[in-house]
C-alpha atoms as a PDB file:
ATOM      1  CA  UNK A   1     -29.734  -3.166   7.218  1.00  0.00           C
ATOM      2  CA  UNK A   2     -26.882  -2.622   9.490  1.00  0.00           C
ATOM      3  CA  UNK A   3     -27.306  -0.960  12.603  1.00  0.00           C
ATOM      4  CA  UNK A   4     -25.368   2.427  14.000  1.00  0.00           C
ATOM      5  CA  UNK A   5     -25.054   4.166  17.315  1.00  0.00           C
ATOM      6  CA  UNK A   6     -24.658   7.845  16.917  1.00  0.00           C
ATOM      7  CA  UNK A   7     -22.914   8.987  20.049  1.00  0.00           C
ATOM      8  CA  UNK A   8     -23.551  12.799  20.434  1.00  0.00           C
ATOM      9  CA  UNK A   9     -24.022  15.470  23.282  1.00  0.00           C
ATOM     10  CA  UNK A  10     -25.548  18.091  20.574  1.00  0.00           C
ATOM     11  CA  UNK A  11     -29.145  17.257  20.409  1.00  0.00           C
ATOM     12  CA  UNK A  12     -29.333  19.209  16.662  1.00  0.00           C
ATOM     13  CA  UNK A  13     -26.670  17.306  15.457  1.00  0.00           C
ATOM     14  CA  UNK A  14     -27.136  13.936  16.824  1.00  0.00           C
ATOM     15  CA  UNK A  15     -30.657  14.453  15.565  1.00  0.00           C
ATOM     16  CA  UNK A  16     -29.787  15.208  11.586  1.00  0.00           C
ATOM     17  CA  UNK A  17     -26.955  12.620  11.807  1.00  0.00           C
ATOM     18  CA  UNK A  18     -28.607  10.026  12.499  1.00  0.00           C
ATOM     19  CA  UNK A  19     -31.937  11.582  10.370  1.00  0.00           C
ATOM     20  CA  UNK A  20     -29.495  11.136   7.154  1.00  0.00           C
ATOM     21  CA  UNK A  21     -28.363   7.676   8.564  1.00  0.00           C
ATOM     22  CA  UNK A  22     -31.965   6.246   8.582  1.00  0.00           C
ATOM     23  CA  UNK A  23     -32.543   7.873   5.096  1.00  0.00           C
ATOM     24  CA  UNK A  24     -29.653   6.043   3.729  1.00  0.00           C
ATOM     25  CA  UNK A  25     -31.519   2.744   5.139  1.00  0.00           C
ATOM     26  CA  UNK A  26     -29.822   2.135   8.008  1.00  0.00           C
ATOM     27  CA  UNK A  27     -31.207   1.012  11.786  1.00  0.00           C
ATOM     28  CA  UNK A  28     -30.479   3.904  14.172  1.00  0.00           C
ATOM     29  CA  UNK A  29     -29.923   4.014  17.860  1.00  0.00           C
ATOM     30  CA  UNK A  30     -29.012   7.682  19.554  1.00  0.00           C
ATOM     31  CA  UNK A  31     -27.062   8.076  22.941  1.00  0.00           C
ATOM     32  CA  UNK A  32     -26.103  11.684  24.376  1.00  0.00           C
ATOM     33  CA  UNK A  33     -23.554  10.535  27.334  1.00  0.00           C
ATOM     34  CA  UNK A  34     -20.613   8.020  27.831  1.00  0.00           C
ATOM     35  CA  UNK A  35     -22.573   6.096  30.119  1.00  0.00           C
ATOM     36  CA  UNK A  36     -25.819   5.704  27.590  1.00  0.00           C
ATOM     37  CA  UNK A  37     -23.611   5.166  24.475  1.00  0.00           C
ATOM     38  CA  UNK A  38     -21.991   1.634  26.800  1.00  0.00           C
ATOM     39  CA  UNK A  39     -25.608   0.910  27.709  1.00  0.00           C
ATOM     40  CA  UNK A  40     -27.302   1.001  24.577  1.00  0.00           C
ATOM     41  CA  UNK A  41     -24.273  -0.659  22.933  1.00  0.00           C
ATOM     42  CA  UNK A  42     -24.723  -3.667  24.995  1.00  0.00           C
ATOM     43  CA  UNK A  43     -28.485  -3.784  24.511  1.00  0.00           C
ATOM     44  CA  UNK A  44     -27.997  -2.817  20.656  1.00  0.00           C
ATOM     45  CA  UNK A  45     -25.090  -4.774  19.648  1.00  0.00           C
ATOM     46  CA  UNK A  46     -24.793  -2.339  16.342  1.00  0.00           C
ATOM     47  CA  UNK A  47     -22.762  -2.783  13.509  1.00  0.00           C
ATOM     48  CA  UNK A  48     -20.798   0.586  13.495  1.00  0.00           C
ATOM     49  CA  UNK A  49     -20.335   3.852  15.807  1.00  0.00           C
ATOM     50  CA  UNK A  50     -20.379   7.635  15.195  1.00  0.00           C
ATOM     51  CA  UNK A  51     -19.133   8.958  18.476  1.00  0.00           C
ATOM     52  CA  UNK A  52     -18.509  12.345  19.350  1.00  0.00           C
ATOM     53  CA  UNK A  53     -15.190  12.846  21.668  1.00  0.00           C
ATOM     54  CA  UNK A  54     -16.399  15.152  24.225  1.00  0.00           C
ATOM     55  CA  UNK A  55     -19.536  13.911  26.092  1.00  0.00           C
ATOM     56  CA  UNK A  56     -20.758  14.365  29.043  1.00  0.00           C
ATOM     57  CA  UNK A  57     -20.334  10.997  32.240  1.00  0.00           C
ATOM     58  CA  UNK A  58     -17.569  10.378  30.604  1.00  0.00           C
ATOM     59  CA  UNK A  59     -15.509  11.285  26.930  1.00  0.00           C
ATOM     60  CA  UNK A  60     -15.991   9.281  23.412  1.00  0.00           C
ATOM     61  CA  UNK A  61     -12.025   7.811  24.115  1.00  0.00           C
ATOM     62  CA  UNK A  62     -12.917   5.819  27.248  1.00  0.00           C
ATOM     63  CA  UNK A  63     -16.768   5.118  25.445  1.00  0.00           C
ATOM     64  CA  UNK A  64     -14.368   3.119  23.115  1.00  0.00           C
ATOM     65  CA  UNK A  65     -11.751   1.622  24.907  1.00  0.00           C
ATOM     66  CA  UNK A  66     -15.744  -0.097  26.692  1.00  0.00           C
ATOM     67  CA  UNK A  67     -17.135  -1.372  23.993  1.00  0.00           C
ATOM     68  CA  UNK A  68     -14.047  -2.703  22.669  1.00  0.00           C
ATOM     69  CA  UNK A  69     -12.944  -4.690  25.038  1.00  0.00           C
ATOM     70  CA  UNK A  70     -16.526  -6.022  25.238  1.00  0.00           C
ATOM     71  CA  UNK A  71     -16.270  -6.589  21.467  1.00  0.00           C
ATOM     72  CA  UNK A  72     -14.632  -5.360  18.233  1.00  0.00           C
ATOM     73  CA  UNK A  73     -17.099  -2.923  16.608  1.00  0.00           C
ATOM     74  CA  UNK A  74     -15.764  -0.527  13.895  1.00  0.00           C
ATOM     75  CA  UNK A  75     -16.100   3.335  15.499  1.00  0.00           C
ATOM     76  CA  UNK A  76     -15.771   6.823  13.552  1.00  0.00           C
ATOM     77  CA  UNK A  77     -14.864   9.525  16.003  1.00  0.00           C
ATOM     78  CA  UNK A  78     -16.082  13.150  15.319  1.00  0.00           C
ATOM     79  CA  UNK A  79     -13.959  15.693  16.959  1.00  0.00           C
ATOM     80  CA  UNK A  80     -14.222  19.678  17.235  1.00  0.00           C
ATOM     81  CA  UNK A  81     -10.063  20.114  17.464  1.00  0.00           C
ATOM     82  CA  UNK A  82      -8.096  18.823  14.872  1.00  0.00           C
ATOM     83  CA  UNK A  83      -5.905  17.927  17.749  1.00  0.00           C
ATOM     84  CA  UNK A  84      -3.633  14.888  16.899  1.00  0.00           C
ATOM     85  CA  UNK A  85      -2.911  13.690  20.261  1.00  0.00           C
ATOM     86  CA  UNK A  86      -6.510  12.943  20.836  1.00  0.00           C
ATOM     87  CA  UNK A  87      -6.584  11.323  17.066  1.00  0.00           C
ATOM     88  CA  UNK A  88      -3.976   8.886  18.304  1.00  0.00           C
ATOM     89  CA  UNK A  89      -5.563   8.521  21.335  1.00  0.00           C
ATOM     90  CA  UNK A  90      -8.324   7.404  20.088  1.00  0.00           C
ATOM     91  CA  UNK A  91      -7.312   4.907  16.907  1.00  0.00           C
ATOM     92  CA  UNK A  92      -4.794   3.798  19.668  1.00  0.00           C
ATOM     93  CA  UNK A  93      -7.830   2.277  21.898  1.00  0.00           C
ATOM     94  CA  UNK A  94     -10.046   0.848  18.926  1.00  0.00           C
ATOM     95  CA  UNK A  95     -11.067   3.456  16.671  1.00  0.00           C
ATOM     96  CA  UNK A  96     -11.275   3.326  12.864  1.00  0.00           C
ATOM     97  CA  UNK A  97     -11.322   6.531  11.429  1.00  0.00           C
ATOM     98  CA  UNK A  98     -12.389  10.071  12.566  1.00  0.00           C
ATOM     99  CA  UNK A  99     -13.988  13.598  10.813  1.00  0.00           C
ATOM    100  CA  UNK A 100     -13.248  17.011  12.274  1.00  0.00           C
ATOM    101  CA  UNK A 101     -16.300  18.889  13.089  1.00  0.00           C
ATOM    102  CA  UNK A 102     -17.550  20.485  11.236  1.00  0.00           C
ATOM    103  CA  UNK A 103     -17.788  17.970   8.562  1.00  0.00           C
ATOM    104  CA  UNK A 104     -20.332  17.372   5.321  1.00  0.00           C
ATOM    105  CA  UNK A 105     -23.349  14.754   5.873  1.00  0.00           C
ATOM    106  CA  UNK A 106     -22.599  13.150   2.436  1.00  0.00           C
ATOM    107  CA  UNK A 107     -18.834  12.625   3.725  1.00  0.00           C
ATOM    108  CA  UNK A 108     -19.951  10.383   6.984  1.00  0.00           C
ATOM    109  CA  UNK A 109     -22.353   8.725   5.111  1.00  0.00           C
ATOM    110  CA  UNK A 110     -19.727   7.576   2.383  1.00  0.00           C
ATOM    111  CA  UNK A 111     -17.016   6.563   5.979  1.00  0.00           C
ATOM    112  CA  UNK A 112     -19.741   4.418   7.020  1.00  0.00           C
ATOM    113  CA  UNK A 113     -20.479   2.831   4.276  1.00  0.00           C
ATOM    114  CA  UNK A 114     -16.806   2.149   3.515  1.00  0.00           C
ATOM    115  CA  UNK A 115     -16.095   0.840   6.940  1.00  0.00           C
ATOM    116  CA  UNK A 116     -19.281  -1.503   7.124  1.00  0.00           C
ATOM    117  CA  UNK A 117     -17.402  -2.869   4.088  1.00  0.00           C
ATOM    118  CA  UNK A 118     -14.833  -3.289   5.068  1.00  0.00           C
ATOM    119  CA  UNK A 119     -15.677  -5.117   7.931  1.00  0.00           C
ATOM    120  CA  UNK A 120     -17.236  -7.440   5.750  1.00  0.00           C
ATOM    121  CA  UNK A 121     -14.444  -7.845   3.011  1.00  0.00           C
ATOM    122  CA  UNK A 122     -11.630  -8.815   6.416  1.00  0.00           C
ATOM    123  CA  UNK A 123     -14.714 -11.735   7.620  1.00  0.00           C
ATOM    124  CA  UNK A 124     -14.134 -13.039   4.169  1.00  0.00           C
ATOM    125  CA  UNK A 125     -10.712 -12.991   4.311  1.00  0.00           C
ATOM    126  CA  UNK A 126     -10.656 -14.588   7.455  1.00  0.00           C
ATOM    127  CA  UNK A 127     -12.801 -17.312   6.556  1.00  0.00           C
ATOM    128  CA  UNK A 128     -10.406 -18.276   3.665  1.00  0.00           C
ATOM    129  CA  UNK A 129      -7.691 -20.746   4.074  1.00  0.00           C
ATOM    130  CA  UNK A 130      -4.158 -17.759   3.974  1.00  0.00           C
ATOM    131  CA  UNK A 131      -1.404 -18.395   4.928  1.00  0.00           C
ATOM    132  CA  UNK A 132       1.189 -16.432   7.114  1.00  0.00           C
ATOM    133  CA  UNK A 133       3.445 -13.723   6.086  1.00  0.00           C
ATOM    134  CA  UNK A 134       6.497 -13.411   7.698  1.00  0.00           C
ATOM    135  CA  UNK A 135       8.439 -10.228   7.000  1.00  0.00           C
ATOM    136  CA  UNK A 136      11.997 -10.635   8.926  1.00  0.00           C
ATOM    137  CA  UNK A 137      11.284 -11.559  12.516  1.00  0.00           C
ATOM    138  CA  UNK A 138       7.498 -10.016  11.553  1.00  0.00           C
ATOM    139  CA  UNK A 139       4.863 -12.508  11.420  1.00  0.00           C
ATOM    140  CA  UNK A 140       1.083 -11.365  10.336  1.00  0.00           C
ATOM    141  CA  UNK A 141      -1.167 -14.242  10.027  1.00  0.00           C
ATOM    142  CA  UNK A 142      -4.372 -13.282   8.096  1.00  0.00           C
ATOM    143  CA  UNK A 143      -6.915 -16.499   9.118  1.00  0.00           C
ATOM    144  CA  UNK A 144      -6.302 -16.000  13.247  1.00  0.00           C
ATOM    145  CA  UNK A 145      -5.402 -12.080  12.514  1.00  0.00           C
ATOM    146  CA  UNK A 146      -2.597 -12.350  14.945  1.00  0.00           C
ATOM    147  CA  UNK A 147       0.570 -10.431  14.622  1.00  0.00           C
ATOM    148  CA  UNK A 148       3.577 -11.756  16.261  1.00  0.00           C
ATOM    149  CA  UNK A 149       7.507  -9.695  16.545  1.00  0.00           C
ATOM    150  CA  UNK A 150      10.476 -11.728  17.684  1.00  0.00           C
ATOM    151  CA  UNK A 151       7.797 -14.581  18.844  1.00  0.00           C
ATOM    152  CA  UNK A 152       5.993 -11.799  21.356  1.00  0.00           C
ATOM    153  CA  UNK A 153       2.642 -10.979  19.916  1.00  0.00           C
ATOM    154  CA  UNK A 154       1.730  -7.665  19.243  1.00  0.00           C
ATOM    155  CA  UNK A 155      -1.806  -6.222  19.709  1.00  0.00           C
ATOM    156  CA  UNK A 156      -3.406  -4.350  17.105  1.00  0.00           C
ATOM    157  CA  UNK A 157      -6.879  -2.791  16.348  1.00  0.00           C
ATOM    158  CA  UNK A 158      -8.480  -4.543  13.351  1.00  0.00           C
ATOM    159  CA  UNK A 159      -7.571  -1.863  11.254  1.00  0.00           C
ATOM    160  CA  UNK A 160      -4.016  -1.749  11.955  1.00  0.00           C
ATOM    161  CA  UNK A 161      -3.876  -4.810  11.766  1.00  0.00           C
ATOM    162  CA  UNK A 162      -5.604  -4.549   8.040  1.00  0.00           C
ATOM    163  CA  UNK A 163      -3.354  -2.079   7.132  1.00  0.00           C
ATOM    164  CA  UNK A 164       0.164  -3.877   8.479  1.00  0.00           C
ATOM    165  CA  UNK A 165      -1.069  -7.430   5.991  1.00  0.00           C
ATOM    166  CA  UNK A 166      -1.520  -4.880   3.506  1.00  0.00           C
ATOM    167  CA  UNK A 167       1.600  -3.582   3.385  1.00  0.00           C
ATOM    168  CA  UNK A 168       2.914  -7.124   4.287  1.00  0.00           C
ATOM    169  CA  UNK A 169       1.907  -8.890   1.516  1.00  0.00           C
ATOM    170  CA  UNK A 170       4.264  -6.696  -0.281  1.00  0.00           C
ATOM    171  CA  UNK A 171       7.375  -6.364   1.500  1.00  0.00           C
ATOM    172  CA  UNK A 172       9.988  -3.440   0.732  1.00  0.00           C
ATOM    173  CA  UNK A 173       7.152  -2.342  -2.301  1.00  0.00           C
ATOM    174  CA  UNK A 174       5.792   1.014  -1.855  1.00  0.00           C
ATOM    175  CA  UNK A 175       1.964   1.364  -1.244  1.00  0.00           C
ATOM    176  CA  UNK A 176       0.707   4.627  -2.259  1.00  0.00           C
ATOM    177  CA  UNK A 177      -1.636   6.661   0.375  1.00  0.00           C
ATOM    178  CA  UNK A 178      -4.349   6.351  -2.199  1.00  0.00           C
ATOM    179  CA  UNK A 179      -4.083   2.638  -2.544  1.00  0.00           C
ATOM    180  CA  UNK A 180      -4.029   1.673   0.570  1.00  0.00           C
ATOM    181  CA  UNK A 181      -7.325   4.376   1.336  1.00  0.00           C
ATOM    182  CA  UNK A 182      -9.039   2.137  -1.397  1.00  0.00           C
ATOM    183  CA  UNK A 183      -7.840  -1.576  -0.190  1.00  0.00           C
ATOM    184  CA  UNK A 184      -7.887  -1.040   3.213  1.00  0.00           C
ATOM    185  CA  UNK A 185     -10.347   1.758   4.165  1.00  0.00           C
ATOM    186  CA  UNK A 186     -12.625   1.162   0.911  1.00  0.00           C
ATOM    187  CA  UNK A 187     -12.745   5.158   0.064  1.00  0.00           C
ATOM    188  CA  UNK A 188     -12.775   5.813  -3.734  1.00  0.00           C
ATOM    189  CA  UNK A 189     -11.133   9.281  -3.298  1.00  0.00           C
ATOM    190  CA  UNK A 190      -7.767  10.257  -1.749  1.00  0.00           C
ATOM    191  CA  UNK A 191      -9.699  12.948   1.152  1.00  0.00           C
ATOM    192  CA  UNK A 192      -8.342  10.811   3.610  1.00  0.00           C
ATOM    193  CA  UNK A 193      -4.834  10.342   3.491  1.00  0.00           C
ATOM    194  CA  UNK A 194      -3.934  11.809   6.562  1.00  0.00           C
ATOM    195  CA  UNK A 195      -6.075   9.334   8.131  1.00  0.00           C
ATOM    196  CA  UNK A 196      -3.549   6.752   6.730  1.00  0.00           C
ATOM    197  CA  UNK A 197      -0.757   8.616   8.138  1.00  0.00           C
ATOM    198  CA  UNK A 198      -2.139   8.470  11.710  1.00  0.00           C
ATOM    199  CA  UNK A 199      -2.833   4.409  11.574  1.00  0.00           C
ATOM    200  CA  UNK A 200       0.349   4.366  10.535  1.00  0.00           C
ATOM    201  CA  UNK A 201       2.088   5.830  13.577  1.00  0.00           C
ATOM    202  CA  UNK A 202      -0.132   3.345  15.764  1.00  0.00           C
ATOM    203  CA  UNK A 203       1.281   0.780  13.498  1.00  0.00           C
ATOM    204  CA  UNK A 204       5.123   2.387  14.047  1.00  0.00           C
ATOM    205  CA  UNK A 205       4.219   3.159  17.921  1.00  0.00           C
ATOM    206  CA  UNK A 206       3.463  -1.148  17.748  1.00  0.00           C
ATOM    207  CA  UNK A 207       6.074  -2.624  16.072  1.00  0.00           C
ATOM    208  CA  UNK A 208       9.197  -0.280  15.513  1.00  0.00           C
ATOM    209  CA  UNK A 209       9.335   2.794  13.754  1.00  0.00           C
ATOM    210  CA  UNK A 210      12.330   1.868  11.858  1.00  0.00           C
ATOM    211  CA  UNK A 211      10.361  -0.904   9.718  1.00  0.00           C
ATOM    212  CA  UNK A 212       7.801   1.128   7.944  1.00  0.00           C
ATOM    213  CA  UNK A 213       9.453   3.350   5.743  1.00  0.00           C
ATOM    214  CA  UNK A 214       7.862   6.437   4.140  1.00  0.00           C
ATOM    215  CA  UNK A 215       8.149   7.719   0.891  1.00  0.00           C
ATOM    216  CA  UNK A 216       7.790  11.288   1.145  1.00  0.00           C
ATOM    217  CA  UNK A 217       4.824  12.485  -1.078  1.00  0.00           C
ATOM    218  CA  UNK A 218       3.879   9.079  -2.252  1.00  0.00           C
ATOM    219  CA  UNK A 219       3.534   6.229   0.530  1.00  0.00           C
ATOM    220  CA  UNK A 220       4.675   3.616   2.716  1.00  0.00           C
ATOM    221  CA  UNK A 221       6.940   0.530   2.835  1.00  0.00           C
ATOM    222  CA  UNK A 222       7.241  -2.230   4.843  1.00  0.00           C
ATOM    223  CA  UNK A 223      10.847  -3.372   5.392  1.00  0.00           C
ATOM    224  CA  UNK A 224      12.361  -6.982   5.688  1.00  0.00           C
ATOM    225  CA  UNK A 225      14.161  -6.134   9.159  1.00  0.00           C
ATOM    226  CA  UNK A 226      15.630  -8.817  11.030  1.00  0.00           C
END
């Protein structure tokens, strides 16, 4: 089974997350600091992060932008303030997804799951022959997962960059929030759209406001600019 690092100060919680975690089957590894979480990644090497923003050494946002740019590893951030600067802060330097404290067991359970996934489903993807879409002067190119604008590439976390093929391989169509929670997140249920609205604004902050258009109430569009 996979292996997660639970990243948390709060001894009680770190201690019945990751309790539910190795009931669901999974390898567990616990770290209460900045410093220990970047340790134990690199000795670890897991499959997935639950990381708590405020720790002590140093906070959950700089834990990330560590193990990132040692390698991609998917990361749900758990935060007390449902404060969106530090939400785009933090999908901004690698993050996935995140849960406002306090938050149901069952939920996190069912985000893991659904980001080990997938994971999984964009390594298949990858290892298919695709070829690239080219929206305007936008080019996403599935098999190297590069993402170039006006021949300049762009950098984007894996799932931005998930997210902008999605709503590339359908130019100018409109991808409802729910859809695009199922395709690209892998949730069966729409409690996450505002997650997709945050991505999304990394994805705007990235490559032009202007050419992601939103449909108020329903979804988003990618649009042929030139």
């Amino acid at each position: 089974m996979p292996t997660v690092l639970v990243v948390e100060d709060e001894p009680v919680i770190n201690q019945a997350v990751s309790d539910r975690l190795r009931a669901e089957g999974y390898d567990v590894v616990s770290a209460f600091s900045g410093p220990e979480a970047v340790e134990l990644h690199a000795a670890h090497r897991p499959d997935a992060i639950v990381l708590d923003i405020m720790l002590p050494g140093f906070d959950g946002i700089e834990v990330c932008r560590r193990v990132q740019t040692e390698r991609p590893v998917p990361v749900i951030m758990l935060t007390a303030r449902d404060d969106e600067s530090d939400i785009l802060v933090g999908l901004g330097v690698g993050a996935d997804d995140y849960l406002t404290k306090p938050f149901r067991m069952r939920e996190l359970v069912a985000r893991v799951k659904a980001l080990l996934r997938r994971v999984e489903r964009a390594r298949e993807l990858a290892a298919s022959p695709a070829s690239g879409m080219t929206v305007g002067d936008l080019v996403v190119d599935p098999t190297t997962r590069r993402v170039t604008l006006q021949d300049k590439e762009i950098h984007l976390t894996p799932l931005e960059f998930d997210l902008l093929a999605m709503l590339a391989a359908s130019p100018g169509h409109v991808l409802t929030r729910e859809r695009l929670l199922e395709e690209v997140w892998g949730w069966a249920d729409a409690s996450g759209t505002r997650t997709v609205d945050s991505h999304v604004k990394g994805v705007r902050a990235k490559i032009g406001a202007d050419r992601i258009r939103t449909v108020h109430g329903v979804g988003y569009a990618l649009e042929p600019l030139s």
